[in-house]
Protein backbone atom coordinates (compact mmCIF):
# COMPACT_ATOMS: atom_id res chain seq x y z
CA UNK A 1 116.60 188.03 103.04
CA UNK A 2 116.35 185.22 100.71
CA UNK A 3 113.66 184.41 98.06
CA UNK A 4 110.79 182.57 100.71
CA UNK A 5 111.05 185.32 102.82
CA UNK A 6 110.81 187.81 99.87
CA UNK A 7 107.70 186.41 98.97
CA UNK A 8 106.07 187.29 101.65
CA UNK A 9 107.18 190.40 102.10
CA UNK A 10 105.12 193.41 103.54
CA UNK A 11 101.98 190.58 104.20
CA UNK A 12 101.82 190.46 100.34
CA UNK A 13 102.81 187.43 98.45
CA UNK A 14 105.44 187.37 95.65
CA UNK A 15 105.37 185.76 92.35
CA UNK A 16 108.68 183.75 91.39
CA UNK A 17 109.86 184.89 88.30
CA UNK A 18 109.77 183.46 85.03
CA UNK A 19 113.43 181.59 85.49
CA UNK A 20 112.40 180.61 88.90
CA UNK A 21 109.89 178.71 87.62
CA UNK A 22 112.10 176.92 84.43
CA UNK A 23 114.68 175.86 86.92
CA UNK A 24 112.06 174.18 89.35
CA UNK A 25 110.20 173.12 85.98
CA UNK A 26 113.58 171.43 84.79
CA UNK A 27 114.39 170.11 88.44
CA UNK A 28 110.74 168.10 88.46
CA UNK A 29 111.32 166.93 84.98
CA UNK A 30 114.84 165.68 86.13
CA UNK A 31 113.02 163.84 89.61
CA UNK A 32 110.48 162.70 87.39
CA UNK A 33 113.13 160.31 84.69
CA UNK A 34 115.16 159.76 88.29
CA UNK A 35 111.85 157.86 89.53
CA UNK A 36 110.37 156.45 86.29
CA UNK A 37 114.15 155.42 85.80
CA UNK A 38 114.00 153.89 89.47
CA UNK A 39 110.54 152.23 88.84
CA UNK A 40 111.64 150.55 85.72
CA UNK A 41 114.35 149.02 87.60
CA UNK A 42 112.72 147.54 90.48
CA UNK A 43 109.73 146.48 88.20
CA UNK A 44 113.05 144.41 86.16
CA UNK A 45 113.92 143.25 89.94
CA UNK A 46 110.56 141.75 90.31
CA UNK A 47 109.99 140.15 87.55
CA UNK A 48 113.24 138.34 87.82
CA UNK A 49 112.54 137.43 91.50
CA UNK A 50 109.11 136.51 90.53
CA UNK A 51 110.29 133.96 88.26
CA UNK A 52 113.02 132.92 90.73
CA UNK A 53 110.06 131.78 92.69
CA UNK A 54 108.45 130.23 90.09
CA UNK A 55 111.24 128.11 88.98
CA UNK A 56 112.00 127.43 92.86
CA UNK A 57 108.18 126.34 93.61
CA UNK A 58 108.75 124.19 90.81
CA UNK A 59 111.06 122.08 91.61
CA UNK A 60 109.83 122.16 95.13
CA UNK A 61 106.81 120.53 94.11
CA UNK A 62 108.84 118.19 91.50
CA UNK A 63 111.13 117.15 94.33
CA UNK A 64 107.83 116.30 96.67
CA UNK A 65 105.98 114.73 93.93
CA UNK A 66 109.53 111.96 92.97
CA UNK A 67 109.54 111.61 97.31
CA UNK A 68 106.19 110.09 97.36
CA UNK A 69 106.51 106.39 97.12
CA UNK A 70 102.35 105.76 96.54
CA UNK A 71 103.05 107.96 93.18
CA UNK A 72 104.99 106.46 91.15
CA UNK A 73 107.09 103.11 92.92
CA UNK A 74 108.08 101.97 89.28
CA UNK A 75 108.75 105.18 87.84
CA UNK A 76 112.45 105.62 85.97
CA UNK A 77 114.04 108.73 85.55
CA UNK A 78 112.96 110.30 82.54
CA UNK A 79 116.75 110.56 81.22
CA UNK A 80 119.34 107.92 81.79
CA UNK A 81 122.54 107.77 83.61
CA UNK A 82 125.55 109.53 81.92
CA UNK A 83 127.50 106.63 83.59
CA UNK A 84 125.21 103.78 84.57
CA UNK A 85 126.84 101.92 86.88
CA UNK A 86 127.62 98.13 86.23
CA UNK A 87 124.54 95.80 87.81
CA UNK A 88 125.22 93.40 90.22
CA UNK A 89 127.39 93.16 93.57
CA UNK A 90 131.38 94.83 93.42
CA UNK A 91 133.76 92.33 94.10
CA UNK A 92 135.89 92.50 96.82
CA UNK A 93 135.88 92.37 100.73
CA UNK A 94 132.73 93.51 100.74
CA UNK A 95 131.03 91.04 98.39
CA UNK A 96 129.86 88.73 100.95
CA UNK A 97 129.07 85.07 101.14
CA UNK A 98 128.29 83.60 97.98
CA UNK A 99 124.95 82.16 98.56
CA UNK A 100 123.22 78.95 96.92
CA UNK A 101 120.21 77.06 97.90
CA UNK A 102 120.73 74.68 100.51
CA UNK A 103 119.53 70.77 99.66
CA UNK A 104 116.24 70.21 101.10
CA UNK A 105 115.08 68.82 104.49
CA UNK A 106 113.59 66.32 103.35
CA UNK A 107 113.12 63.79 100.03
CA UNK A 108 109.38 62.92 98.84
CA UNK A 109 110.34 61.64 95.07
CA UNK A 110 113.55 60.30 93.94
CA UNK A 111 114.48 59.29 90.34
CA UNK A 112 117.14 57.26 89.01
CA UNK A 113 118.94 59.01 85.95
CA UNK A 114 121.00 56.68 83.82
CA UNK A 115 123.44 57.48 80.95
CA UNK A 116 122.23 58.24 77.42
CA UNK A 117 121.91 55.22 75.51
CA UNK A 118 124.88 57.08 73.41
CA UNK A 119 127.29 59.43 73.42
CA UNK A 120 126.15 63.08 72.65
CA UNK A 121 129.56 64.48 70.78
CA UNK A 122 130.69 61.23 68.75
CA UNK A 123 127.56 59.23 68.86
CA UNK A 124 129.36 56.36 70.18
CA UNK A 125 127.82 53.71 72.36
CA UNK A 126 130.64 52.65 74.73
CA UNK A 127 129.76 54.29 77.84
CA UNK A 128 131.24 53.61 81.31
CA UNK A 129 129.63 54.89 84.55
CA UNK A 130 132.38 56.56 86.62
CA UNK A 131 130.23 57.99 89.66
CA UNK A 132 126.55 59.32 90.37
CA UNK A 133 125.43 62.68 91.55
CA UNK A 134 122.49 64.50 93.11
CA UNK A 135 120.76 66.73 92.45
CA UNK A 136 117.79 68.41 93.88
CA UNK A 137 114.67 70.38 93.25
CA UNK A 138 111.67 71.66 95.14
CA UNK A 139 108.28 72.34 92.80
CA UNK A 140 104.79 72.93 94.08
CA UNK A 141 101.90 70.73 93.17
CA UNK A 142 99.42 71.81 90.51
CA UNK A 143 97.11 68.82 90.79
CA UNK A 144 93.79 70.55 92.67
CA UNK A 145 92.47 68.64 96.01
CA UNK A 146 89.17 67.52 96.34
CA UNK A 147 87.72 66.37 99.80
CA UNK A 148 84.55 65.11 100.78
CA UNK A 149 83.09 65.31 103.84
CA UNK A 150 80.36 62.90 105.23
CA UNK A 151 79.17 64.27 108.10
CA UNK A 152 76.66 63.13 110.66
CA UNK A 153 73.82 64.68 111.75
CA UNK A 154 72.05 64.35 115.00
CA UNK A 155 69.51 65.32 117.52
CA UNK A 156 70.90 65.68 121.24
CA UNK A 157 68.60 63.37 123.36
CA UNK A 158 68.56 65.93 126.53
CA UNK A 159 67.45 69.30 125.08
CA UNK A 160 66.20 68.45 121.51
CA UNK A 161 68.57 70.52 119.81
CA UNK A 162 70.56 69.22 116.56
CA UNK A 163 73.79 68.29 116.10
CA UNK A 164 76.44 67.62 113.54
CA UNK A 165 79.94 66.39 113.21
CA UNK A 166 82.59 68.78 112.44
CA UNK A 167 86.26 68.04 110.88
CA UNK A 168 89.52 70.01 111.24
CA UNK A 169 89.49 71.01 107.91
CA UNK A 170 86.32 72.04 107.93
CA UNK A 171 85.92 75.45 106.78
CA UNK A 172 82.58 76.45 106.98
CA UNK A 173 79.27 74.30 108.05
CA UNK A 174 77.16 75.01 105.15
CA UNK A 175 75.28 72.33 103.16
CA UNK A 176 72.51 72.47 100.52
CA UNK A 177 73.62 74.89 97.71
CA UNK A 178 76.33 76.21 99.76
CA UNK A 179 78.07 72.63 100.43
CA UNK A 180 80.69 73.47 98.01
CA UNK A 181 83.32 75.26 99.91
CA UNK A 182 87.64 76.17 99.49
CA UNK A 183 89.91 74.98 101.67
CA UNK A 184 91.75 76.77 104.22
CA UNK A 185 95.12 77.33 102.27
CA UNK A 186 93.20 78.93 99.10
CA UNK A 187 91.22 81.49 101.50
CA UNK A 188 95.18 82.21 102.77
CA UNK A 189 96.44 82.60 99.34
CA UNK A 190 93.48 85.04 98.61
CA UNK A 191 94.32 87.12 101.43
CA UNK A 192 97.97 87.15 100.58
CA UNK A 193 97.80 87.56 96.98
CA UNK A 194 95.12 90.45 97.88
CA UNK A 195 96.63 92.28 100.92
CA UNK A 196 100.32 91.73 100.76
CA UNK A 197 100.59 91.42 96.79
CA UNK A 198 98.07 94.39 96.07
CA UNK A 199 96.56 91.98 93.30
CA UNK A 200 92.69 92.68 92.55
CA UNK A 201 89.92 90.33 92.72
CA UNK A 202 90.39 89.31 89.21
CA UNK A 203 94.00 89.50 89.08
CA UNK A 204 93.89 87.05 92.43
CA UNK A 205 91.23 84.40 90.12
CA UNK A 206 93.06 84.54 86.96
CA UNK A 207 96.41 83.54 88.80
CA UNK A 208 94.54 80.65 90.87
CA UNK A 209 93.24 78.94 87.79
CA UNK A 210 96.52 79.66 86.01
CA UNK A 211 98.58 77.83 88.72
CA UNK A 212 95.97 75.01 89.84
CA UNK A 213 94.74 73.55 86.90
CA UNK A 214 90.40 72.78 87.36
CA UNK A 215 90.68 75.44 90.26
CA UNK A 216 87.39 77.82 89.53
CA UNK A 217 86.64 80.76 92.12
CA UNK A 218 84.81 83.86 90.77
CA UNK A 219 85.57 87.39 92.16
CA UNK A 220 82.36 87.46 94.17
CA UNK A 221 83.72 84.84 96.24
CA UNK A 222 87.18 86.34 96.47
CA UNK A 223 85.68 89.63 97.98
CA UNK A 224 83.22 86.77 100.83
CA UNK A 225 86.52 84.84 101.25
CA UNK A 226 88.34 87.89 102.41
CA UNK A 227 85.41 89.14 104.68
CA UNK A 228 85.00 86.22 106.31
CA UNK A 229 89.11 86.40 106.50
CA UNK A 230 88.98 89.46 108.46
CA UNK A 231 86.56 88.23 110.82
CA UNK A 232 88.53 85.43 111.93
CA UNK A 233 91.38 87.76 112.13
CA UNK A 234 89.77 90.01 114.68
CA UNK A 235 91.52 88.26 117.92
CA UNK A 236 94.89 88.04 115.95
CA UNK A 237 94.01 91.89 115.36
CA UNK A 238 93.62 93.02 119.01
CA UNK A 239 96.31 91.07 120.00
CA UNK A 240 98.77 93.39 117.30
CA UNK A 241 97.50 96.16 118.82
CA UNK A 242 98.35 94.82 122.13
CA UNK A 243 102.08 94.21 121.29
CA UNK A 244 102.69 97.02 119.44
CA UNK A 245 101.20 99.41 122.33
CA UNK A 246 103.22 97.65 124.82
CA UNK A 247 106.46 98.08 122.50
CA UNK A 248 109.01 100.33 123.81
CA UNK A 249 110.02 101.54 120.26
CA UNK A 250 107.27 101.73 117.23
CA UNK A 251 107.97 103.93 114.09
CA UNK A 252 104.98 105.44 113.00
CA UNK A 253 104.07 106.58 109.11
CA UNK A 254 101.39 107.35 107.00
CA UNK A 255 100.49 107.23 103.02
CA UNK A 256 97.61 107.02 100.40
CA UNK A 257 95.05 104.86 100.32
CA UNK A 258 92.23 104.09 98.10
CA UNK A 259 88.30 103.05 99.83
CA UNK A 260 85.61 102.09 97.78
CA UNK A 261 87.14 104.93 94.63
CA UNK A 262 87.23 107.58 97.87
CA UNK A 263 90.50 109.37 99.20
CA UNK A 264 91.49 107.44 102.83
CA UNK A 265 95.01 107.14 104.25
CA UNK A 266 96.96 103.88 105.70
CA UNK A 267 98.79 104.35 109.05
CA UNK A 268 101.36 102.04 109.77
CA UNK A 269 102.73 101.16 113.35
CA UNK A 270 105.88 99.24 113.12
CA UNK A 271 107.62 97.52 116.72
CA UNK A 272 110.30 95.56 116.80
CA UNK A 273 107.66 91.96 116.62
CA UNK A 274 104.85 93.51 115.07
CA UNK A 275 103.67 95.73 112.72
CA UNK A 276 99.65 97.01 113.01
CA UNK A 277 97.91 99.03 110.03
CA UNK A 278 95.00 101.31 110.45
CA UNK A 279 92.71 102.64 108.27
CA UNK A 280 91.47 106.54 108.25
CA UNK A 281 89.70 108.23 105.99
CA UNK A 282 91.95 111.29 107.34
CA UNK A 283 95.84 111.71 107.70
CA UNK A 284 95.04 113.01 111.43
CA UNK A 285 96.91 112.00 114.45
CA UNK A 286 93.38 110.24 115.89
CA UNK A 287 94.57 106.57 115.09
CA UNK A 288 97.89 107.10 116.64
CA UNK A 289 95.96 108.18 119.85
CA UNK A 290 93.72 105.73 119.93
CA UNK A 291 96.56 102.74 119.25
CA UNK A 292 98.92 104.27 121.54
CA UNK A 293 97.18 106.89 124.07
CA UNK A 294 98.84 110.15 124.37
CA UNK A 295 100.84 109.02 127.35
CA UNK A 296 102.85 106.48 125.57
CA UNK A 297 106.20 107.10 127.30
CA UNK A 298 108.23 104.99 124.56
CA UNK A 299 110.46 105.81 121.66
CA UNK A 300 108.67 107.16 118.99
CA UNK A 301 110.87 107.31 115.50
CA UNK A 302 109.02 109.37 112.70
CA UNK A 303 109.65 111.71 110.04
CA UNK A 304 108.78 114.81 112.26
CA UNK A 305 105.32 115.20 111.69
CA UNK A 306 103.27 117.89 113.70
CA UNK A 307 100.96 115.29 115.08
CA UNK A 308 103.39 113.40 116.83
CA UNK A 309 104.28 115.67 118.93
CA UNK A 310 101.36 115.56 120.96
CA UNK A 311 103.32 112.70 122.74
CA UNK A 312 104.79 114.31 125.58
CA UNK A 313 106.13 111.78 127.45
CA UNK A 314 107.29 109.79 124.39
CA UNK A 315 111.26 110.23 123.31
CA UNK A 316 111.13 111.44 119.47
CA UNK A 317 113.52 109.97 117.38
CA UNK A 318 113.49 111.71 114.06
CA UNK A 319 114.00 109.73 110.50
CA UNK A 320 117.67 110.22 109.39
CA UNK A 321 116.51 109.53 106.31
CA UNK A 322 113.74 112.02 105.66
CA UNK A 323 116.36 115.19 107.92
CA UNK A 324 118.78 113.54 105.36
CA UNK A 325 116.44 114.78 102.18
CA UNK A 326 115.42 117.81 103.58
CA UNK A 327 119.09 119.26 103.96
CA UNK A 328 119.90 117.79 100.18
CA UNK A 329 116.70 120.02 99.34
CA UNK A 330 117.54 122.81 100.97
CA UNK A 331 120.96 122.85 99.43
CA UNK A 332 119.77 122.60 96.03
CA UNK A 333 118.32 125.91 96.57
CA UNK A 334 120.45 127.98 98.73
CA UNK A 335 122.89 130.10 97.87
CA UNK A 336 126.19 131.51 99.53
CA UNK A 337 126.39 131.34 103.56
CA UNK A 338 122.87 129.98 103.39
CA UNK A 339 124.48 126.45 102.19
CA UNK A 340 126.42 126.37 105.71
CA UNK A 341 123.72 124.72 108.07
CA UNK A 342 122.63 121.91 105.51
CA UNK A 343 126.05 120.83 104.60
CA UNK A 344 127.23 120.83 107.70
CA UNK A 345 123.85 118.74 109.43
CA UNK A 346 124.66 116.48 106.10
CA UNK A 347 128.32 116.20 107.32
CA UNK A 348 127.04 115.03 110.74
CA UNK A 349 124.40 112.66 109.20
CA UNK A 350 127.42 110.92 107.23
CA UNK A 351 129.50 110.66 109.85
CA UNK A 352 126.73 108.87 111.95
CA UNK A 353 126.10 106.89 109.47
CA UNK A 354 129.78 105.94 109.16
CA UNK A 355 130.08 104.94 113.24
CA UNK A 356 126.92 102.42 112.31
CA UNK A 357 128.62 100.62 109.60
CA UNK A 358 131.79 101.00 111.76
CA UNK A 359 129.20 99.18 114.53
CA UNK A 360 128.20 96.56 112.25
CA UNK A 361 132.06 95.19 110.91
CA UNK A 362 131.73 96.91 107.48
């Protein structure tokens, strides 16, 4: 009979003896290090994964913040090259043709250069001419255009209404206070400096007057001129859309945008002949859908965002590039057999890339 059954012997229950209970004592004591032992050493293990994380959410976040090109598009690296490499084109095959500007189409000005009354090195005056070259140069005007208009004004003789004259460069029939108007190439150069430069108001005044000397315009009539800008450009708008929703291929992207100091976002929609820009004050898939309609049956080529996919009947193309960064991501991060799958879609990715320039004749 062994010692639980003795203690319950006869119905009656039987104390363990005093070096009963110093063994089990000592046995607890020695389960008790065991596990404070054990605890200590996972608590070590999750510390160090904790900061693992840490330093790995880091430079997640540091590697999304240096892939956004609205952050920073000037930014340097904060340390420099060990080994810069030497600026300018390799020489070699792959050099290419050495380009120059070509003479121009046509000649408004010519001058006649002569000799120096004397020669430069020597200072002496015996000079013979032994042939004449050309030369040419293109410069843009500075001197500031100023029209006049005279224009009649009538009374139509059937209905009573009145009448005026209007010229092709006419750009707006105001008169009174408002005669005073810009012609139709500053409104362009507004517009481009504005929209395609990304110059402000006052950036887009202070370079007129710099470049066209008496040329005035204040920034209140920058903002009008681009208002009434877009207005005209309505039809040239819908007809964007057109083409690019007829397009067979269109790559679709997104990034930050600024609206009267509030958060918006700037879609772009890029065919092969066009390229249409919408503005949300949401990065949702809504101006996509209402540009394209969710049965575009195209190509669509974007960077794999969920949205897209919402185009069923579409063919999704995804950006080489952006599959490209991901796997150079992942593999600055992963560790032993993990490493396998983004090396070897990076492996793949080079050796398309290397059939394209293969393609081309490079």
């Amino acid at each position: 009979m062994d010692a639980a059954d003795a203690r319950i012997a006869d119905g009656r229950p039987i104390l363990p003896s005093y070096e009963e209970l110093q063994r089990e004592n000592a046995n607890l004591k020695r389960q008790l290090v065991a596990a404070q032992e054990e605890i200590h050493g996972l608590q070590r293990t999750v510390d160090q994964l904790r900061k693992r994380v840490e330093e790995l959410l880091r430079q997640i976040e540091q590697l999304r913040g240096e892939s956004k090109r609205q952050a920073a598009p000037f930014r340097k690296h904060d340390e420099a090259p060990a080994e810069p490499k030497k600026p300018g084109r390799k020489p070699g095959r792959r050099y290419g043709r050495h380009a120059h500007r070509e003479a121009p189409p046509r000649i408004d000005e010519m001058y006649h250069v002569p000799l120096p009354p004397q020669c430069p090195h020597c200072r002496g005056g015996r000079l013979k001419k032994t042939r004449v070259v050309s030369q040419y140069q293109t410069e843009i005007p500075r001197q500031v255009i100023y029209r006049q208009f005279d224009v009649e004004v009538g009374v139509c003789r059937d209905c009573g209404n009145a009448v005026e004259g209007r010229h092709e460069l006419m750009t707006s029939t105001a008169r009174g206070a408002a005669s005073s108007q810009l012609g139709a190439n500053v409104h362009a150069l507004l517009a481009i400096m504005n929209k395609q430069c990304g110059l402000s108001h006052g950036k887009c005044v202070n370079l007129l007057s710099t470049a066209y000397e008496g040329l005035t315009v204040s920034r209140a009539a920058c903002a009008r001129s681009l208002a009434r800008t877009a207005v005209r450009c309505q039809a040239a708008h819908e007809q964007i859309r057109r083409e690019v929703r007829d397009s067979k291929c269109v790559t679709p992207d997104e990034t930050g945008w600024r609206v009267a100091g509030h958060n918006a976002w700037l879609h772009e929609f890029v065919s092969p002949r066009a390229t249409c820009y919408v503005i949300d004050p949401t990065r949702s898939g809504r101006p996509a859908e209402e540009l394209l309609g969710l049965d575009y049956s195209g190509t669509l080529v974007h960077d794999g965002w969920s949205v897209y996919d919402r185009f069923t009947s579409a063919a999704h193309q995804q950006c080489m590039r952006h599959l490209q960064r991901r796997c150079e991501d992942l593999l600055s991060m992963a560790r032993g057999m993990a490493a396998n799958l983004p090396r070897a879609v990076l492996e793949l990715i080079d050796a398309a890339y290397g059939c394209r320039r293969m393609w081309r004749g490079h």
